[in-house]
Protein backbone atom coordinates (compact mmCIF):
# COMPACT_ATOMS: atom_id res chain seq x y z
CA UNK A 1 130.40 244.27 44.33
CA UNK A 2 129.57 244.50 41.07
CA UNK A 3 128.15 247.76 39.57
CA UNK A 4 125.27 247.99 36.59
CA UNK A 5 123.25 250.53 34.71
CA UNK A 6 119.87 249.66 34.77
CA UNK A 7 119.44 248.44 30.84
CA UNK A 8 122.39 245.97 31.87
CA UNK A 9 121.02 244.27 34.38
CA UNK A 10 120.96 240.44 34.09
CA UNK A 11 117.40 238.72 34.91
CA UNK A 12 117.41 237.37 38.33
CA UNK A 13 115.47 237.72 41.49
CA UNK A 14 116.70 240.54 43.74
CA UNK A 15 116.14 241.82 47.13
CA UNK A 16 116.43 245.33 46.72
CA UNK A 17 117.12 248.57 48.82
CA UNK A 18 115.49 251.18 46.64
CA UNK A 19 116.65 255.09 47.35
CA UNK A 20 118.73 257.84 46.62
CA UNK A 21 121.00 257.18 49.51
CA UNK A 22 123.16 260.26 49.24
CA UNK A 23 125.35 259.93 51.80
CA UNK A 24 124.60 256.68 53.32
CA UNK A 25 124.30 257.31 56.57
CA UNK A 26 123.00 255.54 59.15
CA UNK A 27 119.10 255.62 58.24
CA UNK A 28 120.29 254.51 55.14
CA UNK A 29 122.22 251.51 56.43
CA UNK A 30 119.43 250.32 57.79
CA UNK A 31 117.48 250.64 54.97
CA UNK A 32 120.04 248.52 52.96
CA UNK A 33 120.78 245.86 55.65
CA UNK A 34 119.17 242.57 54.41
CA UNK A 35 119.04 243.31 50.57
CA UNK A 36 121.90 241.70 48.17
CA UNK A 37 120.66 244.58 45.77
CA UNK A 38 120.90 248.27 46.22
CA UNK A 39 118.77 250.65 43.51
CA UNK A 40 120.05 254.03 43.01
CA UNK A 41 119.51 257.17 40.85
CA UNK A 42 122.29 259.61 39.03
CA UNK A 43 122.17 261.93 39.11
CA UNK A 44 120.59 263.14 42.09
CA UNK A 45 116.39 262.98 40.85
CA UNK A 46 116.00 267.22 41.88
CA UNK A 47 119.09 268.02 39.80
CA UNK A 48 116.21 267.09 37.16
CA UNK A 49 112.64 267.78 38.81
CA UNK A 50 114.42 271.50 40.28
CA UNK A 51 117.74 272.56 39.71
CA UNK A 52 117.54 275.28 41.44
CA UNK A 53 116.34 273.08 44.85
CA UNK A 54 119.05 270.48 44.37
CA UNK A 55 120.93 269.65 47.36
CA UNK A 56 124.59 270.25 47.41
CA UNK A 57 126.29 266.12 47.66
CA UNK A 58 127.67 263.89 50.44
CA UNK A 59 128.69 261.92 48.21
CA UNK A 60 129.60 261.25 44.70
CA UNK A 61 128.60 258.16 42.72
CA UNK A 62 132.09 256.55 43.24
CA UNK A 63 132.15 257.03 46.74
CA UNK A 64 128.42 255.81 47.34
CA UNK A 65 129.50 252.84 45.55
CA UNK A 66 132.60 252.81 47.84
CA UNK A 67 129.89 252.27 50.90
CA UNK A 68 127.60 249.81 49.58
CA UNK A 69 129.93 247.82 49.01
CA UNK A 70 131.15 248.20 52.48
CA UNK A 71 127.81 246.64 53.50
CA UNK A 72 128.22 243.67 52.00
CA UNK A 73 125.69 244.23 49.08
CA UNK A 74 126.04 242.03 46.34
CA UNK A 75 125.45 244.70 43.08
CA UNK A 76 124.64 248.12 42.92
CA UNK A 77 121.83 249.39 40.01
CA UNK A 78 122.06 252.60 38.74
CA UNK A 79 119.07 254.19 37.18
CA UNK A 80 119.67 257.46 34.72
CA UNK A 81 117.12 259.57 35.96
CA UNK A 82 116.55 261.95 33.13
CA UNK A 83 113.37 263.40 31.68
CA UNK A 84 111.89 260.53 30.41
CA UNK A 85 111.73 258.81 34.06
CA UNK A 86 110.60 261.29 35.85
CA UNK A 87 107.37 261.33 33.42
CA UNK A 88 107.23 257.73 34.42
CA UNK A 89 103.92 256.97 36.52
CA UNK A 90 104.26 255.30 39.93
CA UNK A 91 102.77 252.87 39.03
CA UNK A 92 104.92 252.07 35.56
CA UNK A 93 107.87 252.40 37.37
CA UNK A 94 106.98 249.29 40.01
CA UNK A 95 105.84 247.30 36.82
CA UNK A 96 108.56 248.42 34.13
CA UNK A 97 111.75 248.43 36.40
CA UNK A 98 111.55 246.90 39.80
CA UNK A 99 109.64 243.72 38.54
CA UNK A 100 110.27 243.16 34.70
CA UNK A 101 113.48 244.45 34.96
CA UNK A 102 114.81 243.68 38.19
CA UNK A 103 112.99 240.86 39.38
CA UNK A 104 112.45 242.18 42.55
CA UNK A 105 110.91 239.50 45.42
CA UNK A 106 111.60 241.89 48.36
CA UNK A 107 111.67 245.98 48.26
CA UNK A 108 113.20 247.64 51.18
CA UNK A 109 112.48 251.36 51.46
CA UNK A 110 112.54 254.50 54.01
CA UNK A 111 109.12 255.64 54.66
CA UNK A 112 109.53 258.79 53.63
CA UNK A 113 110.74 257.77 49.94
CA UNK A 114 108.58 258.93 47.08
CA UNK A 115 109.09 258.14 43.28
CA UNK A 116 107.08 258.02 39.89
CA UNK A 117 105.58 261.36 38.52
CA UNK A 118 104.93 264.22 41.08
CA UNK A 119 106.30 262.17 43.96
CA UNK A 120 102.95 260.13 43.71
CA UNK A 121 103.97 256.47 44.71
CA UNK A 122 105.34 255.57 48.09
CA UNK A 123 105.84 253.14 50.70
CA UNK A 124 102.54 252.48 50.62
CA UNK A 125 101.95 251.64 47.22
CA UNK A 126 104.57 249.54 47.11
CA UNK A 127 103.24 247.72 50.00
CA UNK A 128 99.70 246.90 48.25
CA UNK A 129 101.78 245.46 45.35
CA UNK A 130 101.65 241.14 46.09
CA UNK A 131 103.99 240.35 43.35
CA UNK A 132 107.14 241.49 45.79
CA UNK A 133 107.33 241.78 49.78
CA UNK A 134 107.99 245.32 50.84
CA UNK A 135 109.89 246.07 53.97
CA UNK A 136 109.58 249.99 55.29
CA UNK A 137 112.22 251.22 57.43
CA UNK A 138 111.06 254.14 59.84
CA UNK A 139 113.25 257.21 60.19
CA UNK A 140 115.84 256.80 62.44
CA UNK A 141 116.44 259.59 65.60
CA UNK A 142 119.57 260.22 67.08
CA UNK A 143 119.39 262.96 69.98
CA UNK A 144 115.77 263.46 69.37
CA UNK A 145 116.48 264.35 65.75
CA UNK A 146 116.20 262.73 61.90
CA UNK A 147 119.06 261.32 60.60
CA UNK A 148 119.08 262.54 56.93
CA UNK A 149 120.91 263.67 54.28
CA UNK A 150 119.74 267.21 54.23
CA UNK A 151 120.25 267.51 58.00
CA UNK A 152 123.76 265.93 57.64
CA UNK A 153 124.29 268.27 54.80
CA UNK A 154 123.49 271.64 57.32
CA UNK A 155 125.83 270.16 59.90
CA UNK A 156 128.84 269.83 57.38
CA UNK A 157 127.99 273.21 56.11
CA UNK A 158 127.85 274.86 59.52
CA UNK A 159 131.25 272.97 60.08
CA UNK A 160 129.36 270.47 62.88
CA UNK A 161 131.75 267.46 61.17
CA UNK A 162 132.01 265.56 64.15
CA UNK A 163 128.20 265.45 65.12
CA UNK A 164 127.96 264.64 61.11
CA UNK A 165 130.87 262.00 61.06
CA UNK A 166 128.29 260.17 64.40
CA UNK A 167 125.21 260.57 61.83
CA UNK A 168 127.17 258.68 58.93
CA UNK A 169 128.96 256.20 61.42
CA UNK A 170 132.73 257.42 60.04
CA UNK A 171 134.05 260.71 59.03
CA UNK A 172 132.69 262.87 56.30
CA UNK A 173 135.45 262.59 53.76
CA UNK A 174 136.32 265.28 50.63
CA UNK A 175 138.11 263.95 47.91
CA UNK A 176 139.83 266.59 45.29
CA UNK A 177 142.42 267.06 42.84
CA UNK A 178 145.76 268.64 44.62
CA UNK A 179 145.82 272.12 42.39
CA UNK A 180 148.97 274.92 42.48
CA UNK A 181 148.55 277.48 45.19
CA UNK A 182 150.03 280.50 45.85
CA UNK A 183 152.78 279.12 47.45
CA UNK A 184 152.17 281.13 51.04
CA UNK A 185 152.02 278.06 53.01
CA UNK A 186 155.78 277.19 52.17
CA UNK A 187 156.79 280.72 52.91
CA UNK A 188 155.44 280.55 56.28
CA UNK A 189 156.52 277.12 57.31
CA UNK A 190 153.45 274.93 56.53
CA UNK A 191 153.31 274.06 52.74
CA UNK A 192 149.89 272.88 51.89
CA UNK A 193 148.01 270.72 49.68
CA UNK A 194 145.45 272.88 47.74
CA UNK A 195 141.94 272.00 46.66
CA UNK A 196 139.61 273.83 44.70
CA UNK A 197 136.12 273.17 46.08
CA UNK A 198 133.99 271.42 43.39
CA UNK A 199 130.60 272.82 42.72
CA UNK A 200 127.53 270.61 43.53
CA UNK A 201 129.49 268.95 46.52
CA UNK A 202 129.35 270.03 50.54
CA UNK A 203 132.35 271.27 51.96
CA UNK A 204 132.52 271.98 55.80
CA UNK A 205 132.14 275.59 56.56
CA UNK A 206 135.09 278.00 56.72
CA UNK A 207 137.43 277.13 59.71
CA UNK A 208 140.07 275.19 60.83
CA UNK A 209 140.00 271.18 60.90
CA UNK A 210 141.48 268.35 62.31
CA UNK A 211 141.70 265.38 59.57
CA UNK A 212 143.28 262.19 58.36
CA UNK A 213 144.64 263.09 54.63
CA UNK A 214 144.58 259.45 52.49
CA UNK A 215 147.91 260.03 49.97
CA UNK A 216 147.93 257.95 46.74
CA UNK A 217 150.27 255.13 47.67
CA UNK A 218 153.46 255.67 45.30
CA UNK A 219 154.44 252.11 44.79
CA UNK A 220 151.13 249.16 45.86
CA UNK A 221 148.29 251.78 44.95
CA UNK A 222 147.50 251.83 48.80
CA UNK A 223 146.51 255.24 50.62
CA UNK A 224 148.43 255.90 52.92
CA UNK A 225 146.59 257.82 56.44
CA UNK A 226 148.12 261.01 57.18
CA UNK A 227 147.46 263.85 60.35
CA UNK A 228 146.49 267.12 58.86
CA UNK A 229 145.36 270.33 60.08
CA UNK A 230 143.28 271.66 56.79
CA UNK A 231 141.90 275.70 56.06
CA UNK A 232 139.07 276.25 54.32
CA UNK A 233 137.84 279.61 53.37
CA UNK A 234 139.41 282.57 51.16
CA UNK A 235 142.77 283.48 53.65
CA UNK A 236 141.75 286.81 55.09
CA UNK A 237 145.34 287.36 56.38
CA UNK A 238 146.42 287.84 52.47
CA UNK A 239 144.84 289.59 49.35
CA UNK A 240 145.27 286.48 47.04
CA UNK A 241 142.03 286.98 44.80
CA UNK A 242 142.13 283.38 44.53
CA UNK A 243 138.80 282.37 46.60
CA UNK A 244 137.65 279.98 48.27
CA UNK A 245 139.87 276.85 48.49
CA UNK A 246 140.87 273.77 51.12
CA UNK A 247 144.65 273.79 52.09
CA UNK A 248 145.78 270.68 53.61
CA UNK A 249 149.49 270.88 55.81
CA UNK A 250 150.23 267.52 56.00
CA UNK A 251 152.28 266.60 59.61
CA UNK A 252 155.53 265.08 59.25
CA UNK A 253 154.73 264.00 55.59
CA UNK A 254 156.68 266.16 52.32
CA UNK A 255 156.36 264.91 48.88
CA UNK A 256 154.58 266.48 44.94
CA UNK A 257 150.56 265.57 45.37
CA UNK A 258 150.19 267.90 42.48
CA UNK A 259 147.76 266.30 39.96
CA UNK A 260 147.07 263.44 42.79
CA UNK A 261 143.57 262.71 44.01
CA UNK A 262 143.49 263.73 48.00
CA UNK A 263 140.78 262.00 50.25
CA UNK A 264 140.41 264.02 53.42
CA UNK A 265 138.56 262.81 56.56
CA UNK A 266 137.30 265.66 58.99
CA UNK A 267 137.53 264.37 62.46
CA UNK A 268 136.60 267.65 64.06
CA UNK A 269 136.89 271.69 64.07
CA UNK A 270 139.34 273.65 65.63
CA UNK A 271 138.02 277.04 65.26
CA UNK A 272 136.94 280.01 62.30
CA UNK A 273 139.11 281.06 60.34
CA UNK A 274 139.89 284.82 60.91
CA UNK A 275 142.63 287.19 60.37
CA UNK A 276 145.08 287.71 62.90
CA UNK A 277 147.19 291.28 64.15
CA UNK A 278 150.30 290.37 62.19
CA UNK A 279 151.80 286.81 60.09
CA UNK A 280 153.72 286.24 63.05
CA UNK A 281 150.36 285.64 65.53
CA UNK A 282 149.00 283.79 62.34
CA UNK A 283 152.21 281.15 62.29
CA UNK A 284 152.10 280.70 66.34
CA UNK A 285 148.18 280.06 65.68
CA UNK A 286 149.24 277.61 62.84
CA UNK A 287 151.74 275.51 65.36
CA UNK A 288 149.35 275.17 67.63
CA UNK A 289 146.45 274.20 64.93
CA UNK A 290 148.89 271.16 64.12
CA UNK A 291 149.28 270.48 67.95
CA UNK A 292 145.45 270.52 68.29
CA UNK A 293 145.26 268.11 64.77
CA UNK A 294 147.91 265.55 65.77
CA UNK A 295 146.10 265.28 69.44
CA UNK A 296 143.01 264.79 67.63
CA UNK A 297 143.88 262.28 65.08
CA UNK A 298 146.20 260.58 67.19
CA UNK A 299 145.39 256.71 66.84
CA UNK A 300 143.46 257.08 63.92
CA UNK A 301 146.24 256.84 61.10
């Protein structure tokens, strides 16, 4: 799939999914299926509009590239969305980008979308416009409730990953830079992979999880899957003072990650993390979190 900013995009027609698509998730998907074209903002437009009221990421821009291209899209358009744009009426932004710019013949949308200045164009608008046929997905329900990106986001956050992994039809997945810890891991028989949360991103809510880790392949470049039972949350069994973080034991695997990118799939939680009568509970807990991972995984690497 090939990727391109918006003032390098080649004249040529397009049928083109048009949305934020943080995420993609299922609604999404079908939002996308049938386009060769998908149209997408960076950042995120409220990290502009409101800062304060932008949403915490699914995904970032490498990974939602990652997807589409899954889908068997054909190019991916990214639109800066800065100042300037979002000053940009409705009705200038159908004329000046979707048709002179992208050529669009067909515009696929959600039906909640809104774009142009103050949110004022929509489905609708876009729908009265003859120069391109519009096609407007309605909001998908699963369980009697929306799949979307902000209700995906509270089901990470409340550490829900596997009813979040069924919304975006495969696992939620973190990816970080393996950082030095503390070390208390290998003391106690379970050396870790550390991750420092990065701001602006969801993380699943403090607990113990069940994942598939994806290690940097040392010779082909190929990830290779790995079981892992991963902690997230600040270690209440220890006074490190070093905060929040994500420690990943990787089962039956050893080897330096230090410096290595770390993709981690969340299959399911285990249970909260709390702090336990002595290290010695804590450890027995610990062998039985890797029992409980390696059941859980099992198949799936």
């Amino acid at each position: 799939m090939k990727i391109t900013a918006l003032t390098d995009a080649e004249p040529r027609p397009r049928k083109i999914a048009l949305g934020t698509f943080d995420g993609v998730h299922l609604g999404h998907r079908a939002v996308i299926e049938g386009s060769d074209t998908v149209v997408t903002f960076e950042p995120h437009p409220l990290a502009v509009i409101a800062p304060r009221s932008a949403p915490r990421l699914l995904t970032s821009l490498e990974r939602k590239a990652q997807l589409v291209s899954e889908l068997g899209v054909e190019e991916l358009v990214v639109v800066t969305f800065d100042d300037e744009l979002a000053s940009v009426e409705a009705e200038q932004f159908v004329d000046r980008i979707l048709v002179d710019a992208l050529q669009a013949t067909h515009v696929s949308v959600g039906e909640n979308f809104r774009f142009g200045h103050l949110a004022r164009g929509d489905a609708d608008l876009l729908a009265a416009d003859d120069r391109f046929e519009t096609r407007v997905s309605s909001l998908l329900e699963i369980d009697g409730e929306i799949v979307s990106s902000s209700h995906i986001r509270g089901l990470i956050t409340g550490g829900a990953v596997a009813y979040a992994g069924r919304l975006l039809d495969r696992p939620f997945r973190h990816r970080g830079e393996v950082v030095d810890g503390d070390k208390r891991g290998r003391e106690l028989g379970f050396p870790t992979a550390n991750l420092v949360p990065p701001e602006g991103y969801v993380i699943p809510g403090h607990g113990v999880y069940a994942c598939v880790a994806w290690v940097p392949g040392l010779e082909d470049g190929e990830a290779v899957p790995v079981p892992a039972a991963v902690n997230i949350g600040v270690r209440p069994q220890f006074q490190s003072g070093r905060g929040e973080l994500i420690e990943a034991f990787l089962i039956d695997w050893s080897g330096d990650l230090y410096g290595a990118a770390l993709a981690l799939d969340f299959h399911k939680r285990l249970r909260g993390e709390r702090r336990f009568p002595s290290v010695d509970d804590l450890v027995a807990q610990m062998d039985r979190d890797v029992e409980a991972a390696l059941a859980t995984v099992s198949g799936r690497t």
